[in-house]
Protein backbone atom coordinates (compact mmCIF):
# COMPACT_ATOMS: atom_id res chain seq x y z
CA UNK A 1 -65.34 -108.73 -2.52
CA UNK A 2 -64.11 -111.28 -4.67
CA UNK A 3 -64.87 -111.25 -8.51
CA UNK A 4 -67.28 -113.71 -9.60
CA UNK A 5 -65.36 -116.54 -11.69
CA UNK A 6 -66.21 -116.92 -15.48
CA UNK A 7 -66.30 -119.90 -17.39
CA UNK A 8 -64.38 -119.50 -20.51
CA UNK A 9 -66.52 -122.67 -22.48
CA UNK A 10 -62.88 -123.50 -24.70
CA UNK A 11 -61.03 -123.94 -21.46
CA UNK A 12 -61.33 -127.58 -20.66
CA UNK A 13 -59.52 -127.29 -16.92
CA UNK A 14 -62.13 -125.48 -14.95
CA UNK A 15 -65.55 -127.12 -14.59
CA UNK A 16 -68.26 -124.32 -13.67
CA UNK A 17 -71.10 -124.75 -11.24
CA UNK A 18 -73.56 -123.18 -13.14
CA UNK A 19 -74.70 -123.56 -16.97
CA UNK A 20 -77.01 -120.69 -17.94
CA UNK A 21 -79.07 -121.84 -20.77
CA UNK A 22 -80.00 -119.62 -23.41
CA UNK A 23 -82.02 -120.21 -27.11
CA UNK A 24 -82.82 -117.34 -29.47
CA UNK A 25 -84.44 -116.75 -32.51
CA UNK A 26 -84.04 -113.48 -34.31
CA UNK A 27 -84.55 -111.59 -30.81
CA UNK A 28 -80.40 -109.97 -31.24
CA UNK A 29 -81.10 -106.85 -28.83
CA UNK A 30 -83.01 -108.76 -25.92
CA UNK A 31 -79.90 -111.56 -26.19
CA UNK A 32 -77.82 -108.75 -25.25
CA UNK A 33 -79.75 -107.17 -23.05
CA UNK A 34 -79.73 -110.36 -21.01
CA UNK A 35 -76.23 -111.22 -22.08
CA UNK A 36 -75.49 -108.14 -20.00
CA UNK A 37 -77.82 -108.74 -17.01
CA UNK A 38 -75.54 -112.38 -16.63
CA UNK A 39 -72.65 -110.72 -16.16
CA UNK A 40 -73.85 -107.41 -14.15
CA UNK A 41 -75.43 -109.93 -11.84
CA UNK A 42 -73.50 -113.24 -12.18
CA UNK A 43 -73.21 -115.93 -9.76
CA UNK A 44 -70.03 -116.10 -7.39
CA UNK A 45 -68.87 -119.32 -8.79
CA UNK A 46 -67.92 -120.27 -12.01
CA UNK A 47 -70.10 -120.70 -14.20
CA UNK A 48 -70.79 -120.83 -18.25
CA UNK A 49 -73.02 -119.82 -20.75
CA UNK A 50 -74.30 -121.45 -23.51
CA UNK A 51 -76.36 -119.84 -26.11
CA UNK A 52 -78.10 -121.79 -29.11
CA UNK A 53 -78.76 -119.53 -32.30
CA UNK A 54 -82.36 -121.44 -33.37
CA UNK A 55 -81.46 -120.06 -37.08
CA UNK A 56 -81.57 -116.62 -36.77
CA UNK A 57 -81.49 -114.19 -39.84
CA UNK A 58 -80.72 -111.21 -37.32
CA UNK A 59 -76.75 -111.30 -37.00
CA UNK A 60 -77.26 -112.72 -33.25
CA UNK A 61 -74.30 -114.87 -33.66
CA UNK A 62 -72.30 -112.24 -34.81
CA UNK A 63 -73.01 -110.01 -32.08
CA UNK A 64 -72.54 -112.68 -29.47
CA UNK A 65 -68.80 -113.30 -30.85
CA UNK A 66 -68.37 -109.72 -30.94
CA UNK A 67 -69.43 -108.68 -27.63
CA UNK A 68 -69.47 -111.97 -25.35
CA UNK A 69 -66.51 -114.02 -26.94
CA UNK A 70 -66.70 -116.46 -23.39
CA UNK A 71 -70.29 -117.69 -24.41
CA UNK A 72 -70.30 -120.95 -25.82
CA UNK A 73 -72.05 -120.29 -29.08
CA UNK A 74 -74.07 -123.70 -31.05
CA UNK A 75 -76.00 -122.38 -34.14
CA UNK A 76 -78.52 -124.54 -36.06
CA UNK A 77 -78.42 -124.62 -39.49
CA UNK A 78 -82.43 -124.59 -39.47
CA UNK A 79 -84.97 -123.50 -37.06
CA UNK A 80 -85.90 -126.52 -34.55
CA UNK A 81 -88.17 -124.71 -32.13
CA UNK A 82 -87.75 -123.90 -28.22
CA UNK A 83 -87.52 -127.67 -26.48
CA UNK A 84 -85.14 -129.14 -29.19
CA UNK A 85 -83.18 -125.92 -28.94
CA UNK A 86 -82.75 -126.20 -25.22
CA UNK A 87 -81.95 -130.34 -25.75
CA UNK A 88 -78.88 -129.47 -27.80
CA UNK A 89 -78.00 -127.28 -25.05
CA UNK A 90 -78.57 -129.43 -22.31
CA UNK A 91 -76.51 -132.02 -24.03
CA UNK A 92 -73.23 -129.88 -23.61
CA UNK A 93 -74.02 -128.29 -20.17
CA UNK A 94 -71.09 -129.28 -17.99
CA UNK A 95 -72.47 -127.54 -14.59
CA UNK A 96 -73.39 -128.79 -11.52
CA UNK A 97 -76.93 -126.93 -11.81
CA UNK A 98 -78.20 -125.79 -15.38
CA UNK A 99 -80.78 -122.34 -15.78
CA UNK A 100 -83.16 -122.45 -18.35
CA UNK A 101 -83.45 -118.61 -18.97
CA UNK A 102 -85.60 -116.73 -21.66
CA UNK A 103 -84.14 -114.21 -23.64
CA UNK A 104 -86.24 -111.62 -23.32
CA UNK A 105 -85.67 -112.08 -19.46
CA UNK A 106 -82.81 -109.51 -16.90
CA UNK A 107 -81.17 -111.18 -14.44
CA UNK A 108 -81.53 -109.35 -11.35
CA UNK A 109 -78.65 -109.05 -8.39
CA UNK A 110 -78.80 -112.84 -5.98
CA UNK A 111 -81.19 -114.52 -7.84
CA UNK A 112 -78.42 -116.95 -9.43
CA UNK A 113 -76.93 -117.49 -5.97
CA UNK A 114 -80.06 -117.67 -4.34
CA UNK A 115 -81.49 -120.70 -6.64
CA UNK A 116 -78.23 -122.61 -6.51
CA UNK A 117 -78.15 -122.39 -2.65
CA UNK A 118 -81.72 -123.42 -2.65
CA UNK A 119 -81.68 -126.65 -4.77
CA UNK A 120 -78.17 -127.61 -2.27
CA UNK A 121 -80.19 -127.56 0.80
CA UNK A 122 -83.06 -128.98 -1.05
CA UNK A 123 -81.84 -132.87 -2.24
CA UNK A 124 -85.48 -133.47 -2.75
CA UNK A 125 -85.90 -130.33 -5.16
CA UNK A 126 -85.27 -131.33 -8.99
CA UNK A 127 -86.22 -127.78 -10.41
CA UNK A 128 -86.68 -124.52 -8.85
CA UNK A 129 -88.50 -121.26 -10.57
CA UNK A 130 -87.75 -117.78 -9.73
CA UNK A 131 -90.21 -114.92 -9.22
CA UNK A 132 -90.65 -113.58 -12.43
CA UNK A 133 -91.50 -109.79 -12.92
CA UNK A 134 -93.03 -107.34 -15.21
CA UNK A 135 -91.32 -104.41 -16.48
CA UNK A 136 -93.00 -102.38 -13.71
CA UNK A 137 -92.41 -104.07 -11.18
CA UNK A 138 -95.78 -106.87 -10.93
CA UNK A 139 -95.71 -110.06 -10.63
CA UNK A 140 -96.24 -112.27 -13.17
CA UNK A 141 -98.37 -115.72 -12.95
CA UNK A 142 -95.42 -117.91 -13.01
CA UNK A 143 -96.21 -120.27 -10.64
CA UNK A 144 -99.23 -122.80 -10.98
CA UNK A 145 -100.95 -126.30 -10.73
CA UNK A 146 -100.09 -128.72 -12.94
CA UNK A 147 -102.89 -127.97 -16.64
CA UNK A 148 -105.76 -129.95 -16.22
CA UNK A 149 -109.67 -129.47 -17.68
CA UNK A 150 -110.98 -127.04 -14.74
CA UNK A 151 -107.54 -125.10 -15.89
CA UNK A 152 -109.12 -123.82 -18.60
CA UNK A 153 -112.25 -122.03 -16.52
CA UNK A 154 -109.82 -120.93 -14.01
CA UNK A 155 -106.42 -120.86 -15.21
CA UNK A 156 -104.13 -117.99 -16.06
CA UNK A 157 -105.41 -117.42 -19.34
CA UNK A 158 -109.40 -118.04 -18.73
CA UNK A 159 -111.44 -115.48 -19.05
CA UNK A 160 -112.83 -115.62 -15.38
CA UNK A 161 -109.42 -115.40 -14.10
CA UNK A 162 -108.61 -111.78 -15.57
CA UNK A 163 -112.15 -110.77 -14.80
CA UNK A 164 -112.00 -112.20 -11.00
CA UNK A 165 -108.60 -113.03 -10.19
CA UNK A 166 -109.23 -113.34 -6.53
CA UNK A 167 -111.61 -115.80 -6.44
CA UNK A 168 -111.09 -119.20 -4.44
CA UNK A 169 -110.68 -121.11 -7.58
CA UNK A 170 -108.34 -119.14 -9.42
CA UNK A 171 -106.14 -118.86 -6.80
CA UNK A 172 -105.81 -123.09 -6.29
CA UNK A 173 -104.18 -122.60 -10.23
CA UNK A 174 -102.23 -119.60 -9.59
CA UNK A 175 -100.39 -120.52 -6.60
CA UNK A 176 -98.31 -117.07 -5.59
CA UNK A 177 -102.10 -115.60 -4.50
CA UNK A 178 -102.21 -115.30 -1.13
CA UNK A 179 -99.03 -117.12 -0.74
CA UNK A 180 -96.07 -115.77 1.77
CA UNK A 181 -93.92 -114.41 -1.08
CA UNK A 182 -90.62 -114.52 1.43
CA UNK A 183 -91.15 -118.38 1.50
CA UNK A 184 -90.60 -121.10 -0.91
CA UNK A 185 -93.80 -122.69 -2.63
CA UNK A 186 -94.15 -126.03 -3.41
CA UNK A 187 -95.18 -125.86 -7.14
CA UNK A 188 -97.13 -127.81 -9.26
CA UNK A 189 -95.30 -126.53 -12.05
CA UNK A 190 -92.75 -123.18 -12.67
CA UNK A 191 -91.92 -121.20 -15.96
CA UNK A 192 -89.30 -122.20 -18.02
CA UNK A 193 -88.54 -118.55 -18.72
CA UNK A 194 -86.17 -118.76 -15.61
CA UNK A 195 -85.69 -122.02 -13.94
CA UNK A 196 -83.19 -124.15 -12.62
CA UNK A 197 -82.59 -127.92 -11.83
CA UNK A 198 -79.67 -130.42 -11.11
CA UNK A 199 -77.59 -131.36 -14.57
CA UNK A 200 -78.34 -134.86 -12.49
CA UNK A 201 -82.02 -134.58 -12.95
CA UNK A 202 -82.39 -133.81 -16.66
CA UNK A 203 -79.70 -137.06 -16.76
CA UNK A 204 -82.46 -138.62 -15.04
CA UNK A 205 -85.61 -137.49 -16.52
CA UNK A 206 -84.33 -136.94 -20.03
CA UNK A 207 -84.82 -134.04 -22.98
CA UNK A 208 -87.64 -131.49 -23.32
CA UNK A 209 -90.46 -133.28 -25.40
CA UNK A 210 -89.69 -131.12 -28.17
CA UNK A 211 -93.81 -132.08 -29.37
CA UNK A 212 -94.63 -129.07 -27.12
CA UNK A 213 -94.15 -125.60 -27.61
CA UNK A 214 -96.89 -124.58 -24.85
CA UNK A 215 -97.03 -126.88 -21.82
CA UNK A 216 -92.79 -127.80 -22.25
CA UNK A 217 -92.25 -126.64 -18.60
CA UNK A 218 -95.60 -128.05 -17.27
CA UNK A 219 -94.78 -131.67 -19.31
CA UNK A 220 -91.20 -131.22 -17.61
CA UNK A 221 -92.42 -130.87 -14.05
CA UNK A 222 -94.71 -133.76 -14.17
CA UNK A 223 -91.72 -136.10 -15.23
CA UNK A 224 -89.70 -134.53 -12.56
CA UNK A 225 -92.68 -134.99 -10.35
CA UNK A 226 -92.77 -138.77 -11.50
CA UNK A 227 -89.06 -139.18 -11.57
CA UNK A 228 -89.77 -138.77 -7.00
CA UNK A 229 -88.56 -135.26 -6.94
CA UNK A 230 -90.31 -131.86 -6.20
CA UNK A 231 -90.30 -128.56 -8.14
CA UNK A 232 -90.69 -125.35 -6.11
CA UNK A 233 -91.36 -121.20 -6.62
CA UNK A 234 -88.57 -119.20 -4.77
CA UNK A 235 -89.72 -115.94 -4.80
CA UNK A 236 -86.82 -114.60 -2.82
CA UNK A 237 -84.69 -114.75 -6.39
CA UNK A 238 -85.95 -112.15 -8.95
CA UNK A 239 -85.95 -112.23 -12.73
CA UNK A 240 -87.61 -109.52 -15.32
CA UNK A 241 -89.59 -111.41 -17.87
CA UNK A 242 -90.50 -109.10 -21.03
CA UNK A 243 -92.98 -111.89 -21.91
CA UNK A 244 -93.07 -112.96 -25.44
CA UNK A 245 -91.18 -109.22 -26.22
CA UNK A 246 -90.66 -109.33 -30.08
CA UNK A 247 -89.46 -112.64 -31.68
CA UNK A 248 -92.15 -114.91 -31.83
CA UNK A 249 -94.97 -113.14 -30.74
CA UNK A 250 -94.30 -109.71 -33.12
CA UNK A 251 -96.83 -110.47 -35.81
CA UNK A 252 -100.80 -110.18 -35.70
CA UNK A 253 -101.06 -113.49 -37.83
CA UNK A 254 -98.31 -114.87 -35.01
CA UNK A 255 -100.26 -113.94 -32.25
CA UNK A 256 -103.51 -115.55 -33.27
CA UNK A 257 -102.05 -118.78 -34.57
CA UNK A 258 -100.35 -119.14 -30.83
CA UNK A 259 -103.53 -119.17 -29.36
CA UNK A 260 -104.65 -122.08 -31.54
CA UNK A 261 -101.05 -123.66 -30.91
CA UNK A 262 -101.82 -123.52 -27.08
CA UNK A 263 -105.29 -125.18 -27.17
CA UNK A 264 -103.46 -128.03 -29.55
CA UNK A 265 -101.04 -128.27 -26.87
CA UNK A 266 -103.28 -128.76 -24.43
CA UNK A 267 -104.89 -131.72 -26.10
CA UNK A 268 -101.66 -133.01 -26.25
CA UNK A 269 -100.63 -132.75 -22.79
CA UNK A 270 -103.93 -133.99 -22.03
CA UNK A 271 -103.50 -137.36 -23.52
CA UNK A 272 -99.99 -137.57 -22.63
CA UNK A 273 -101.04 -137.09 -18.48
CA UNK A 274 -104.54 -137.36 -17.89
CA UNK A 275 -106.04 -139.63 -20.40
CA UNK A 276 -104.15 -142.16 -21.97
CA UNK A 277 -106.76 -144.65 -23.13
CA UNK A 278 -107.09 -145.45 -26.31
CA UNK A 279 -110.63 -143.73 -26.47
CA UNK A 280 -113.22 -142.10 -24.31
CA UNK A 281 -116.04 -139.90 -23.94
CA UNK A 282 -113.94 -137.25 -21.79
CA UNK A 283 -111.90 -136.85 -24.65
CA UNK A 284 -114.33 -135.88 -27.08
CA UNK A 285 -115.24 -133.52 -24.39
CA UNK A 286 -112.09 -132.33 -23.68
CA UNK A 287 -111.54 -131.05 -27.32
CA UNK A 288 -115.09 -129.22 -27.92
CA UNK A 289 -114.00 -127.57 -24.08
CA UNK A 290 -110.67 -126.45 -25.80
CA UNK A 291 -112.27 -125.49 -29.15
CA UNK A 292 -114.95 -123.09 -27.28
CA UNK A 293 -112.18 -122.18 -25.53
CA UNK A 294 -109.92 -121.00 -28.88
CA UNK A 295 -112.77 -118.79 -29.47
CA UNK A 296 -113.59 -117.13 -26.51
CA UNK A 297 -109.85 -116.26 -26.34
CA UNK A 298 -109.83 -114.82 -30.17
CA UNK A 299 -112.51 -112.93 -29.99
CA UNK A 300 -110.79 -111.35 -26.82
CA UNK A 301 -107.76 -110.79 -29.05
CA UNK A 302 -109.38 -109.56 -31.81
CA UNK A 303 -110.80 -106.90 -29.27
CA UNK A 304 -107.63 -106.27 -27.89
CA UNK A 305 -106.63 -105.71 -31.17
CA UNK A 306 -108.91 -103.24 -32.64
CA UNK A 307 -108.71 -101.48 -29.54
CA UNK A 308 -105.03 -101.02 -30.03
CA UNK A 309 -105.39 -100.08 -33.89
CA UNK A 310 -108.16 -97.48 -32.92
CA UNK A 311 -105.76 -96.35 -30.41
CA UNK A 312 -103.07 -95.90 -33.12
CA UNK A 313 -105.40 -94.41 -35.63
CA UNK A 314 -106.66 -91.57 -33.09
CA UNK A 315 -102.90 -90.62 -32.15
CA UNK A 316 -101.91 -90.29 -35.42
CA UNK A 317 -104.86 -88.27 -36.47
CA UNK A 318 -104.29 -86.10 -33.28
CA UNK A 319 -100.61 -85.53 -33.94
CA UNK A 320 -101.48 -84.39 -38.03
CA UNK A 321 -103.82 -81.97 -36.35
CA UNK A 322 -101.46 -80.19 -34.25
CA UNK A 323 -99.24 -80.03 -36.79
């Protein structure tokens, strides 16, 4: 078999196939970890990585010189957030096909090959998702209709959803129910957490719109969409996705103020797709839906939450007794 070619980003003579797309911030141990999943698992054609350092305080740019001296290594001086992170990146991808890829994510064996021999036989296809997997195995809601109002009743995150994921509703969101999962899916939207397009479509359809941190991918897709192209789910290419594993989401305060981030993004989106008057009633109803929304989602957290910390509390009292 012959030995997958690596891109060395300071040698100007060989232009890879593939740019593999990577941000971080403070998250040093899951860069490696997926550092290490690229090249366990790489493509068969050459390809680079680029990695951009949003500001960390962690010594991930340290370690990435250390241990992956190839990856092409952009550091910002301040912390920009996730779409103007991935826009500097973008900017110096030289590949034929660019993959957005999380960092908390492990790149499992064919899924790069797999998604770059899709989008060939595709022309039509300007981004194509992966099937994205929990650590044990599930599959994770990664593929979905574009966000709009009934979204919020039935979406991934609504309440009715986790209660009753199977109902008729739910599954006209979440779009790998009762789908064939050998067969590509023609997607209203995929994750960014592992996704890849044409460098000639982001030419075309331009940078992240870095006013989103919830709703980038779903924004991106609809631009694609409008650009005449089509965005698909191949769930023959396999990614782990830790989800939100340290870094952002590691703090209580964190937690609860991305909830409130998400329903401001999805005002934003909102009025960006589906509403663009300058005034209307549906708007004002529109952000009391979100706002009742917010709440029925915190209160669910803060459950979760003291659940967990009972949990905690009873352990440690159990372990003190046995000793």
């Amino acid at each position: 078999m012959n030995e997958p070619l690596r891109f060395d980003g300071r040698d100007v003579r060989m232009d890879p196939i593939l740019t593999i797309l990577v941000t971080s911030y403070n998250t040093r141990d899951l860069v490696r970890d997926c550092l290490n999943s690229i090249y366990e698992n790489p493509p068969r054609e050459p390809f680079e990585i680029i990695l951009v350092d949003d500001a960390s305080t962690d010594q991930t740019g340290e370690m990435v010189r250390e241990l992956f001296p190839e990856v092409r290594l952009l550091r910002n001086e301040t912390n920009e957030n996730y779409a103007r992170a991935n826009n500097r990146g973008l900017d110096e991808a030289r590949g034929e096909f660019v993959l957005l890829l999380n960092n908390d994510t492990i790149v499992l064996p064919l899924a790069l090959d797999r998604m770059i021999s899709f989008l060939r036989s595709r022309p039509e296809a300007g981004m194509v998702g992966c099937k994205l997997l929990n650590e044990d195995g599930t599959i994770q809601w990664s593929v979905k209709a574009l966000p709009s109002p009934a979204a919020a009743v039935f979406g991934a995150r609504s309440i009715v959803s986790k209660l009753m994921p199977d109902n008729r509703f739910t599954r006209r969101h979440l779009l790998h129910s009762d789908r064939d999962m050998t067969e590509p899916i023609v997607a209203g939207f995929v994750s960014g957490a592992g996704a890849m397009m044409p460098l000639a479509v982001f030419k075309k359809v331009g940078h992240l719109d870095s006013q989103f941190f919830y709703h980038v991918d779903a924004d991106y897709c609809k631009r694609i969409a409008e650009a005449g192209y089509k965005c698909y789910y191949l769930p023959t290419a396999s990614i782990i996705h830790l989800n939100h594993k340290g870094g952002t989401m590691a703090s209580l305060s964190r937690r609860f103020r991305s909830l409130l981030k998400f329903e401001k993004d999805s005002y934003r989106y909102y009025r960006k797709h589906l509403e663009r008057s300058t005034w209307s009633p549906m708007q004002v109803a529109v952000a009391l839906g979100l706002s009742c929304h917010f709440l029925a989602l915190a209160s669910a957290q803060l459950c979760s939450e003291l659940a967990s910390a009972v949990r905690t509390l009873f352990l440690l009292r159990t372990t003190a007794d046995v000793r």
